[in-house]
PDB file of N, CA and C in Angstrom:
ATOM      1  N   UNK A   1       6.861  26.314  64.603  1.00  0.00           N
ATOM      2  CA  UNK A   1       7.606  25.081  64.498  1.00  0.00           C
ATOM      3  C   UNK A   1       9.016  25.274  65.058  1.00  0.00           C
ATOM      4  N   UNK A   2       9.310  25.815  64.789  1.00  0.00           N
ATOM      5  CA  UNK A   2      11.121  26.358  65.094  1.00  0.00           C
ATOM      6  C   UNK A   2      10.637  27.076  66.561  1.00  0.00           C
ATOM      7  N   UNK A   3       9.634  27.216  67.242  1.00  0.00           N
ATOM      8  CA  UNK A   3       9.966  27.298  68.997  1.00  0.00           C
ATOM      9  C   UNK A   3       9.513  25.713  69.122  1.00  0.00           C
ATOM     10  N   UNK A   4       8.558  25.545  68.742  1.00  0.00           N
ATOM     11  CA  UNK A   4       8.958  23.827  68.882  1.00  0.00           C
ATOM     12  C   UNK A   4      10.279  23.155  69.078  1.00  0.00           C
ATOM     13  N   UNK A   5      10.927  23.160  68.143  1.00  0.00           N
ATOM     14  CA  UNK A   5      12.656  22.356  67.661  1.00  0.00           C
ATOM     15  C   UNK A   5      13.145  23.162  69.325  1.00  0.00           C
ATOM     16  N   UNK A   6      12.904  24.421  69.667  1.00  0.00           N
ATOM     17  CA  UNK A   6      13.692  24.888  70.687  1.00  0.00           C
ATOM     18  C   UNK A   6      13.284  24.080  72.097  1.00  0.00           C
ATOM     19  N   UNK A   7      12.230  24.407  72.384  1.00  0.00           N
ATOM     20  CA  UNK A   7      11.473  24.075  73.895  1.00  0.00           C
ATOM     21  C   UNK A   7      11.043  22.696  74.291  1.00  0.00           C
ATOM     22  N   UNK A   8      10.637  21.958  73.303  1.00  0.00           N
ATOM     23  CA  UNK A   8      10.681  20.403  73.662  1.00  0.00           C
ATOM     24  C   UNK A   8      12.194  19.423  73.678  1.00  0.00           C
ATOM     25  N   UNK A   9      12.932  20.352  73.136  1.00  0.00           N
ATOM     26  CA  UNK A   9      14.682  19.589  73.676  1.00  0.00           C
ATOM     27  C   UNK A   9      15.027  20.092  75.430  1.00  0.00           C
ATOM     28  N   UNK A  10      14.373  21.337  75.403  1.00  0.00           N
ATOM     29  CA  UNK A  10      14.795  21.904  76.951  1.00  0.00           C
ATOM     30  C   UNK A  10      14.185  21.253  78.045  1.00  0.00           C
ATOM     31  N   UNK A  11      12.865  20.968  77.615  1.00  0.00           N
ATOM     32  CA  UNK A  11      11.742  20.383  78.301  1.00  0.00           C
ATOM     33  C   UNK A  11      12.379  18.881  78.580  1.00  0.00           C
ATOM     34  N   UNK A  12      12.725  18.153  77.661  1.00  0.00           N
ATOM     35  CA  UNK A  12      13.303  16.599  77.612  1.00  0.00           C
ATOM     36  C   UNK A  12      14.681  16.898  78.829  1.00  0.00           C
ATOM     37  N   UNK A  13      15.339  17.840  78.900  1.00  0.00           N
ATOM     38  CA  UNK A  13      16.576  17.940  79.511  1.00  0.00           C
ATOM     39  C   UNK A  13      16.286  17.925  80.835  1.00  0.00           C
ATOM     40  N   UNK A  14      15.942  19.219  81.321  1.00  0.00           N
ATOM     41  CA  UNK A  14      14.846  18.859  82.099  1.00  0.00           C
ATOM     42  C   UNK A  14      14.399  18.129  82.640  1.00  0.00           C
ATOM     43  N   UNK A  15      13.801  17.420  82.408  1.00  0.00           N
ATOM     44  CA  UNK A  15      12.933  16.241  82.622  1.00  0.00           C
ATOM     45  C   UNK A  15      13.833  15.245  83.129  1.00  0.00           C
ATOM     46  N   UNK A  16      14.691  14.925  82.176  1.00  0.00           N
ATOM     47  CA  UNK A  16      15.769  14.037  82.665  1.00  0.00           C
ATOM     48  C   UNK A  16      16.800  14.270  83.749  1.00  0.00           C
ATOM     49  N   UNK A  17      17.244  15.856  83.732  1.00  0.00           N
ATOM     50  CA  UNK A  17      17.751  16.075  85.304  1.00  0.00           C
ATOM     51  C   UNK A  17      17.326  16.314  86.092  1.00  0.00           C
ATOM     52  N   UNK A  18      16.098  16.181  86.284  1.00  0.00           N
ATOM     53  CA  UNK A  18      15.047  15.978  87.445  1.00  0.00           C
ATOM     54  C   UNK A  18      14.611  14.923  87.946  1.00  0.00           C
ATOM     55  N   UNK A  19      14.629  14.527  87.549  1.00  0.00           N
ATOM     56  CA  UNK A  19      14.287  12.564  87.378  1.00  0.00           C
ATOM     57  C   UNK A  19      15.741  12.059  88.347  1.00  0.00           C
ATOM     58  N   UNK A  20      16.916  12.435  87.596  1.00  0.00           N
ATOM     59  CA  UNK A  20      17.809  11.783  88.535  1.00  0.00           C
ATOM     60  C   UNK A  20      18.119  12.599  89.499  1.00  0.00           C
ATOM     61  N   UNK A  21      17.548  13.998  90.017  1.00  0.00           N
ATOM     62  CA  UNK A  21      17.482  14.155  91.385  1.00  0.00           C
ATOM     63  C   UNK A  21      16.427  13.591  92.202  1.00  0.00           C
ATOM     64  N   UNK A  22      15.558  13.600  91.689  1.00  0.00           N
ATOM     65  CA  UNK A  22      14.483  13.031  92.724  1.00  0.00           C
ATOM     66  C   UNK A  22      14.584  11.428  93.244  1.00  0.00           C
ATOM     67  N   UNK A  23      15.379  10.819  92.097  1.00  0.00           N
ATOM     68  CA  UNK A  23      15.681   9.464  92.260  1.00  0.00           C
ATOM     69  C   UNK A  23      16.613   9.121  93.521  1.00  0.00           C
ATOM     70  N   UNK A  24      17.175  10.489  94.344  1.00  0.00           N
ATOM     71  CA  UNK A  24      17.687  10.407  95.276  1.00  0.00           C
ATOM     72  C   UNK A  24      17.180   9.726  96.698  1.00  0.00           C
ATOM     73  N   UNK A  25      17.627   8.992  97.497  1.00  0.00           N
ATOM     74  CA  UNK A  25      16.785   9.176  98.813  1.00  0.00           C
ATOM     75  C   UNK A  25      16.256  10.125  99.502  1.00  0.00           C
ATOM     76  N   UNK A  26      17.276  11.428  99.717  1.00  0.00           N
ATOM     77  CA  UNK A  26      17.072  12.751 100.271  1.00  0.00           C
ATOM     78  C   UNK A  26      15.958  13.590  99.616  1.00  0.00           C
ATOM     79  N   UNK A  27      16.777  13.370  98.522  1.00  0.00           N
ATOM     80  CA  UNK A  27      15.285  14.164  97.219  1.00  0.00           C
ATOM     81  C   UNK A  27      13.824  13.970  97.706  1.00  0.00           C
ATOM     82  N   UNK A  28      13.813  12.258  97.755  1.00  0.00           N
ATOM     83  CA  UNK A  28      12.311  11.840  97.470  1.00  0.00           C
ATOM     84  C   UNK A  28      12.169  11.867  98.957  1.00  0.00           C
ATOM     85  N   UNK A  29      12.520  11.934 100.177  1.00  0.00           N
ATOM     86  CA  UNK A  29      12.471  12.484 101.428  1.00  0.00           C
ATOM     87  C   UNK A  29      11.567  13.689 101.248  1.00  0.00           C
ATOM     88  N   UNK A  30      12.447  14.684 100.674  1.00  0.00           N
ATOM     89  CA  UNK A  30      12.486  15.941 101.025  1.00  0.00           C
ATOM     90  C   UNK A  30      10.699  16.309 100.020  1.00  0.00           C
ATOM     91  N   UNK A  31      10.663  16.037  98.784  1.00  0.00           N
ATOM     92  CA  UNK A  31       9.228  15.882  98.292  1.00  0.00           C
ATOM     93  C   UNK A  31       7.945  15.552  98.822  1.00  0.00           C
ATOM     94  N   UNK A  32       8.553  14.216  99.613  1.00  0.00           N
ATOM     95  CA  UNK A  32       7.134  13.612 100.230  1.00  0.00           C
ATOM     96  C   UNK A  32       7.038  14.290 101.498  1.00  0.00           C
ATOM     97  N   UNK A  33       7.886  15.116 102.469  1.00  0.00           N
ATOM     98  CA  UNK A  33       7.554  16.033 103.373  1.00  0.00           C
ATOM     99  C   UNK A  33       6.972  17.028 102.915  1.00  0.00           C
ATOM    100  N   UNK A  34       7.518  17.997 101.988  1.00  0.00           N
ATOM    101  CA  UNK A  34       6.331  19.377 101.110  1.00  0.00           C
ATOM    102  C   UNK A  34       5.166  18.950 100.866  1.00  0.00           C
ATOM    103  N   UNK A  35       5.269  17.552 100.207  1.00  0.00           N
ATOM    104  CA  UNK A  35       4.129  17.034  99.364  1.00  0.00           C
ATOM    105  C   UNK A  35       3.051  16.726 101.191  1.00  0.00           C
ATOM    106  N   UNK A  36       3.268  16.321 102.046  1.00  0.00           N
ATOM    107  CA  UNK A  36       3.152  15.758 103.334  1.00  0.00           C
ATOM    108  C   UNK A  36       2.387  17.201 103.762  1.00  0.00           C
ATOM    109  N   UNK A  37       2.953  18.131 103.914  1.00  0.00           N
ATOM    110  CA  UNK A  37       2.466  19.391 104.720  1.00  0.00           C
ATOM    111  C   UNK A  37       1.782  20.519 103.823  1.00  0.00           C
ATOM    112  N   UNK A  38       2.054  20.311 102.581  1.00  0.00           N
ATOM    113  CA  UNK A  38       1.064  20.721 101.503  1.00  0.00           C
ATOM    114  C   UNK A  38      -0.925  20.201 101.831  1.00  0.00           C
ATOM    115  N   UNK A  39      -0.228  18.977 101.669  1.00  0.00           N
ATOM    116  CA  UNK A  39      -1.399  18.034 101.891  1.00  0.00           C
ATOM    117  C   UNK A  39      -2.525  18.181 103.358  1.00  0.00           C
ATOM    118  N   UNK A  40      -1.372  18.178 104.453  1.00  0.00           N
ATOM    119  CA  UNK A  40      -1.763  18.690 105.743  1.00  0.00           C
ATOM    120  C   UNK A  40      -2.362  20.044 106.055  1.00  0.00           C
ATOM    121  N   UNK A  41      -1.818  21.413 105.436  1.00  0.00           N
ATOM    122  CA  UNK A  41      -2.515  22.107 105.199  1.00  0.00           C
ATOM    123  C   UNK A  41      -3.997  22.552 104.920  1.00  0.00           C
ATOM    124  N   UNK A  42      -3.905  21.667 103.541  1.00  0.00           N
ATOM    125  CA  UNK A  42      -4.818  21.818 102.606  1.00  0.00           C
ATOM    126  C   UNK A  42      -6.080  20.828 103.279  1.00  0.00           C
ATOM    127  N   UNK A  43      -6.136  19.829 104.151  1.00  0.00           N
ATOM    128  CA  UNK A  43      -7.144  19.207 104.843  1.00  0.00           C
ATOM    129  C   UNK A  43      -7.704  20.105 105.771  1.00  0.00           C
ATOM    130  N   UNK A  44      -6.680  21.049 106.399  1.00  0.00           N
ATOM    131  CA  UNK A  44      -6.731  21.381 107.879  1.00  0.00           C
ATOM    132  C   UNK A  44      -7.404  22.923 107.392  1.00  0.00           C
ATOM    133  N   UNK A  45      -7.666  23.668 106.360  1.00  0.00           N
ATOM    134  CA  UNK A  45      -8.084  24.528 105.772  1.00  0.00           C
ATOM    135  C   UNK A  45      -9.258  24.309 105.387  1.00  0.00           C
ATOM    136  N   UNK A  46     -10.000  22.879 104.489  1.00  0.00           N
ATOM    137  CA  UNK A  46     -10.812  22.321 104.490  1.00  0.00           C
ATOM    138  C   UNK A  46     -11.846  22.268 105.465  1.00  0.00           C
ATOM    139  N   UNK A  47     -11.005  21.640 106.443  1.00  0.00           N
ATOM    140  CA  UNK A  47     -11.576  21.072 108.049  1.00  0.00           C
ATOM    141  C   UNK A  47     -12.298  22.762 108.604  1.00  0.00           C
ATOM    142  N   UNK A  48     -11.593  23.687 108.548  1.00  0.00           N
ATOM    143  CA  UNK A  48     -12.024  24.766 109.258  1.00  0.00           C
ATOM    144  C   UNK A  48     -12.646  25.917 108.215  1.00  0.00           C
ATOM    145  N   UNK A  49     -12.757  25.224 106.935  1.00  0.00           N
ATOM    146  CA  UNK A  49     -13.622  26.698 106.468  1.00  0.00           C
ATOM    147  C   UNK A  49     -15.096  26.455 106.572  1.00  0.00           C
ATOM    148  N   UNK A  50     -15.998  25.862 107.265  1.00  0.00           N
ATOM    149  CA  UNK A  50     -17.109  25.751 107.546  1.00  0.00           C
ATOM    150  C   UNK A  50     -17.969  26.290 108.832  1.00  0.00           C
ATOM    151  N   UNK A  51     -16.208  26.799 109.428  1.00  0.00           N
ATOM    152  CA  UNK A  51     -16.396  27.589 110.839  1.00  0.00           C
ATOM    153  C   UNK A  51     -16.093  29.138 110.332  1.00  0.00           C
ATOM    154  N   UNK A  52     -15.682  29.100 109.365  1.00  0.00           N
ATOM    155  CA  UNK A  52     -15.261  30.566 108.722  1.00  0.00           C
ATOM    156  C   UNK A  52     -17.005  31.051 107.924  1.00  0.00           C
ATOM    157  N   UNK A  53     -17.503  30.047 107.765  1.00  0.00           N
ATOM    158  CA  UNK A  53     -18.693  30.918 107.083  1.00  0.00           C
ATOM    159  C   UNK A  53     -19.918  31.027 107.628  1.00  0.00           C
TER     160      UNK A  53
END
């Protein structure tokens, strides 16, 4: 209980200063490009492991 009382206040903090970075333009730029070439990757890995086996 008492790491409870500790880690769900850190977690809430957190949470909340993350929130207002991402709420940025640049931020949410910069996310949906990782998120963008993450994604691109992960198709293009897809796409070619059927030539790998």
């Amino acid at each position: 209980m008492a790491l409870a009382l500790l880690w769900f206040p850190v977690v809430a903090l957190t949470v909340d200063r993350l929130g207002r970075w991402l709420r940025r333009p640049r931020a949410a730029r910069a996310v949906e490009a990782v998120t963008g070439a993450a994604l691109g990757v992960l198709g293009l890995a897809l796409l070619l492991a059927p030539l790998r086996a």
